[in-house]
C-alpha atoms as a PDB file:
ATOM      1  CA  UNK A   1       0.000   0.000   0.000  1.00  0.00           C
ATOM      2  CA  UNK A   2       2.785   2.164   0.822  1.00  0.00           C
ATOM      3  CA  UNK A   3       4.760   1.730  -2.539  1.00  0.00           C
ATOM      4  CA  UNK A   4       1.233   2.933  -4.331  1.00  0.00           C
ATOM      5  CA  UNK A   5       1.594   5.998  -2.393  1.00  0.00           C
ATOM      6  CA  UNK A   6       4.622   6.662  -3.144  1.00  0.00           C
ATOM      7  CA  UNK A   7       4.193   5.990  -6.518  1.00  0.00           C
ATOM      8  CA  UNK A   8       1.068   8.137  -6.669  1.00  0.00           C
ATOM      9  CA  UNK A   9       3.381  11.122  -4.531  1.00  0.00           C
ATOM     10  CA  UNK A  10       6.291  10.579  -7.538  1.00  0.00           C
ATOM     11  CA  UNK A  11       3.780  10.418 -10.021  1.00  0.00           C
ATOM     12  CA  UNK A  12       2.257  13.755  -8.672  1.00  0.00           C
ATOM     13  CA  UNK A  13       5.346  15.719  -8.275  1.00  0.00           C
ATOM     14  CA  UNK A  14       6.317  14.705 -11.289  1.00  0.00           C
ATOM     15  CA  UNK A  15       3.605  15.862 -12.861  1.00  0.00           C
ATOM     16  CA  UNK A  16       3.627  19.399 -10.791  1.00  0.00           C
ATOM     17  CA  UNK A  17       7.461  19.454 -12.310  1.00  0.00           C
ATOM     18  CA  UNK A  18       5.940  19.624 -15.778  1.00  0.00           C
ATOM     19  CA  UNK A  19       3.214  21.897 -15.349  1.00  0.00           C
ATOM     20  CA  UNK A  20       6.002  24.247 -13.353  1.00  0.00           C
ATOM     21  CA  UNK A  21       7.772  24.423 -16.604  1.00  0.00           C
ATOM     22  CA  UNK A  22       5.236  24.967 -18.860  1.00  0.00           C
ATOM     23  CA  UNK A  23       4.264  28.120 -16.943  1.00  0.00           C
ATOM     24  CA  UNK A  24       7.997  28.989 -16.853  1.00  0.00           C
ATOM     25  CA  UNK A  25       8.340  28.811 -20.811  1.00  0.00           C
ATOM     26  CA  UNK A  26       4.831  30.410 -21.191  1.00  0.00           C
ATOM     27  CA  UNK A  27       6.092  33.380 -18.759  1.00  0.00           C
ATOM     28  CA  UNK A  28       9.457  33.668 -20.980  1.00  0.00           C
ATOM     29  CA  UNK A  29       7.426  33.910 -24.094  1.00  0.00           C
ATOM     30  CA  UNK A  30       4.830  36.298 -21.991  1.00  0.00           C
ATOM     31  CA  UNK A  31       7.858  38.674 -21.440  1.00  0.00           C
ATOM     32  CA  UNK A  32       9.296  38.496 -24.809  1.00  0.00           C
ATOM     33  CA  UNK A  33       5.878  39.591 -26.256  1.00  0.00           C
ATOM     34  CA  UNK A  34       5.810  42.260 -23.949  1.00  0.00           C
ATOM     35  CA  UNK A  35       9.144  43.863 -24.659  1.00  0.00           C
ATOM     36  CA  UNK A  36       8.216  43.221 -28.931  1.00  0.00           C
ATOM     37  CA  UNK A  37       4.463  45.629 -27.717  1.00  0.00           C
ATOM     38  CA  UNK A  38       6.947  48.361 -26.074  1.00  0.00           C
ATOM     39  CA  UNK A  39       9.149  48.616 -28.884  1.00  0.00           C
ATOM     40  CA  UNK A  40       6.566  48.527 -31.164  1.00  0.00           C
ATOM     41  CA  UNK A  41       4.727  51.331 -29.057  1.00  0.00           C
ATOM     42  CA  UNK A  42       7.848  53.492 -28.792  1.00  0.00           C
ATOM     43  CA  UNK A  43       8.093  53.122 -32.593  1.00  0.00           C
ATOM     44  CA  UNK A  44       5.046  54.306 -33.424  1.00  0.00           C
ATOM     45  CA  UNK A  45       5.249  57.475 -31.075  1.00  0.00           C
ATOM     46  CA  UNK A  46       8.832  58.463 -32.878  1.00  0.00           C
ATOM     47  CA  UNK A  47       6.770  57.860 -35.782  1.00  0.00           C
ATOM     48  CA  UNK A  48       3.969  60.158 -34.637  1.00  0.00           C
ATOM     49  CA  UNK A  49       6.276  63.104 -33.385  1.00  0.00           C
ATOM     50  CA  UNK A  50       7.988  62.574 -36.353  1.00  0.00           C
ATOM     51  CA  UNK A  51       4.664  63.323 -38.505  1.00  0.00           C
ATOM     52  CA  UNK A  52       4.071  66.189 -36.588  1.00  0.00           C
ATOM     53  CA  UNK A  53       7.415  68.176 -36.684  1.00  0.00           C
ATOM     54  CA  UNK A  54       7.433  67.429 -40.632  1.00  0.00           C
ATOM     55  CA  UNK A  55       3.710  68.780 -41.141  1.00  0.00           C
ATOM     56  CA  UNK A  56       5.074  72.019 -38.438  1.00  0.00           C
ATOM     57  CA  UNK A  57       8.062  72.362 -40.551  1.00  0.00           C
ATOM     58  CA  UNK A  58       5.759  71.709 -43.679  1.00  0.00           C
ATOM     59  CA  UNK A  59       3.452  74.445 -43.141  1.00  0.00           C
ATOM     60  CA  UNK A  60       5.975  76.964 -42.004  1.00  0.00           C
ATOM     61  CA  UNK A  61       7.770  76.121 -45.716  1.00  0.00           C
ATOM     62  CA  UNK A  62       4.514  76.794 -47.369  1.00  0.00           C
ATOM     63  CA  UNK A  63       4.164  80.272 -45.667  1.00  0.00           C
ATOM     64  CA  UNK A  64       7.798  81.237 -46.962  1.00  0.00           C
ATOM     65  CA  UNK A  65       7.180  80.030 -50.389  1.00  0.00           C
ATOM     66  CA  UNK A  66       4.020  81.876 -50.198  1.00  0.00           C
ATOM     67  CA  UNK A  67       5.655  85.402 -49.327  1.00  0.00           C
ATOM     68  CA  UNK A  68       8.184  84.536 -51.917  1.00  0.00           C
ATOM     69  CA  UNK A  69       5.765  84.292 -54.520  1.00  0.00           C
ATOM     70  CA  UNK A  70       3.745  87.077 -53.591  1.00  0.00           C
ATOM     71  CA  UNK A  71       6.464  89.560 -53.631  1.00  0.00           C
ATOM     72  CA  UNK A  72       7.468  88.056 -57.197  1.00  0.00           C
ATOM     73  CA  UNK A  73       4.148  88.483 -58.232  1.00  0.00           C
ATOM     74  CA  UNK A  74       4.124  92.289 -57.263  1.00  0.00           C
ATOM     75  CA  UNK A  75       7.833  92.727 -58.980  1.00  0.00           C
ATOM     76  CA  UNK A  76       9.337  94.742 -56.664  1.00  0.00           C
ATOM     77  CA  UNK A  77      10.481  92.238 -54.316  1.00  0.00           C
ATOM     78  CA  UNK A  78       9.566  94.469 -51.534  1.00  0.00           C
ATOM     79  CA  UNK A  79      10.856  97.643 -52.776  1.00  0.00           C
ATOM     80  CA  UNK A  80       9.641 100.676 -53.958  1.00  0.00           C
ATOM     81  CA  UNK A  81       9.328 101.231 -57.647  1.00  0.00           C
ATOM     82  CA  UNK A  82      11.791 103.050 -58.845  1.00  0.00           C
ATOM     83  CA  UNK A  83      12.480 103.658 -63.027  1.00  0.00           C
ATOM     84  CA  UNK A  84      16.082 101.797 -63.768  1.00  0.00           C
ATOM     85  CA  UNK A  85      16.360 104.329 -66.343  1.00  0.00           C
ATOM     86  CA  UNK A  86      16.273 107.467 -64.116  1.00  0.00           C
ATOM     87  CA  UNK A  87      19.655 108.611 -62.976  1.00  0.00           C
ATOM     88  CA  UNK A  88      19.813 108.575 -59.660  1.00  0.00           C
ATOM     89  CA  UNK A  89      19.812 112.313 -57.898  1.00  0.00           C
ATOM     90  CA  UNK A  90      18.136 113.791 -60.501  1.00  0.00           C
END
C-alpha cells in the first residue's frame, strides 16, 4: 500500500514538475511579447512626433514660399518702384 503511495506522490510531483515548466516557458514567451508591444509602441510614437514636426516644418515652408511668390508676383520684391532708367539724384 505504501509503494502505491509513493508511486502516486512521484507520479504527482512529477507531474507538478511539468506543469512548473510549462508556466515557466509560457512566462518567458509572456515577457518576450511584452518587450516586442513596447518597442513597437515606442516606434510608433517616434513615428507620430515625427509626422508632426514634418507637417510644423511643412506648413511653415509653405508660408515662406508663399511670401516669396507674392512679392514676385508684385515685382518689386519688396521695394519701392523706382524707373532703372532714371539717374539717380536727378
Amino acid at each position: 500500500m505504501r509503494a502505491v503511495m509513493r508511486e502516486q506522490e512521484r507520479w504527482a510531483v512529477a507531474v507538478h514538475q511539468r506543469a512548473m515548466k510549462r508556466m515557466e516557458l509560457a512566462d518567458k514567451r509572456a515577457d518576450k511579447f511584452d518587450q516586442q508591444l513596447q518597442a513597437t509602441r515606442k516606434l510608433a510614437q517616434t513615428g507620430i512626433k515625427l509626422v508632426s514636426q514634418l507637417a510644423s516644418e511643412t506648413r511653415e515652408l509653405k508660408r515662406s514660399q508663399k511670401a516669396f511668390l507674392d512679392s514676385l508676383r508684385n515685382g518689386r520684391n519688396g521695394h519701392s518702384h523706382k524707373s532703372w532708367t532714371t539717374p539717380r539724384g536727378g
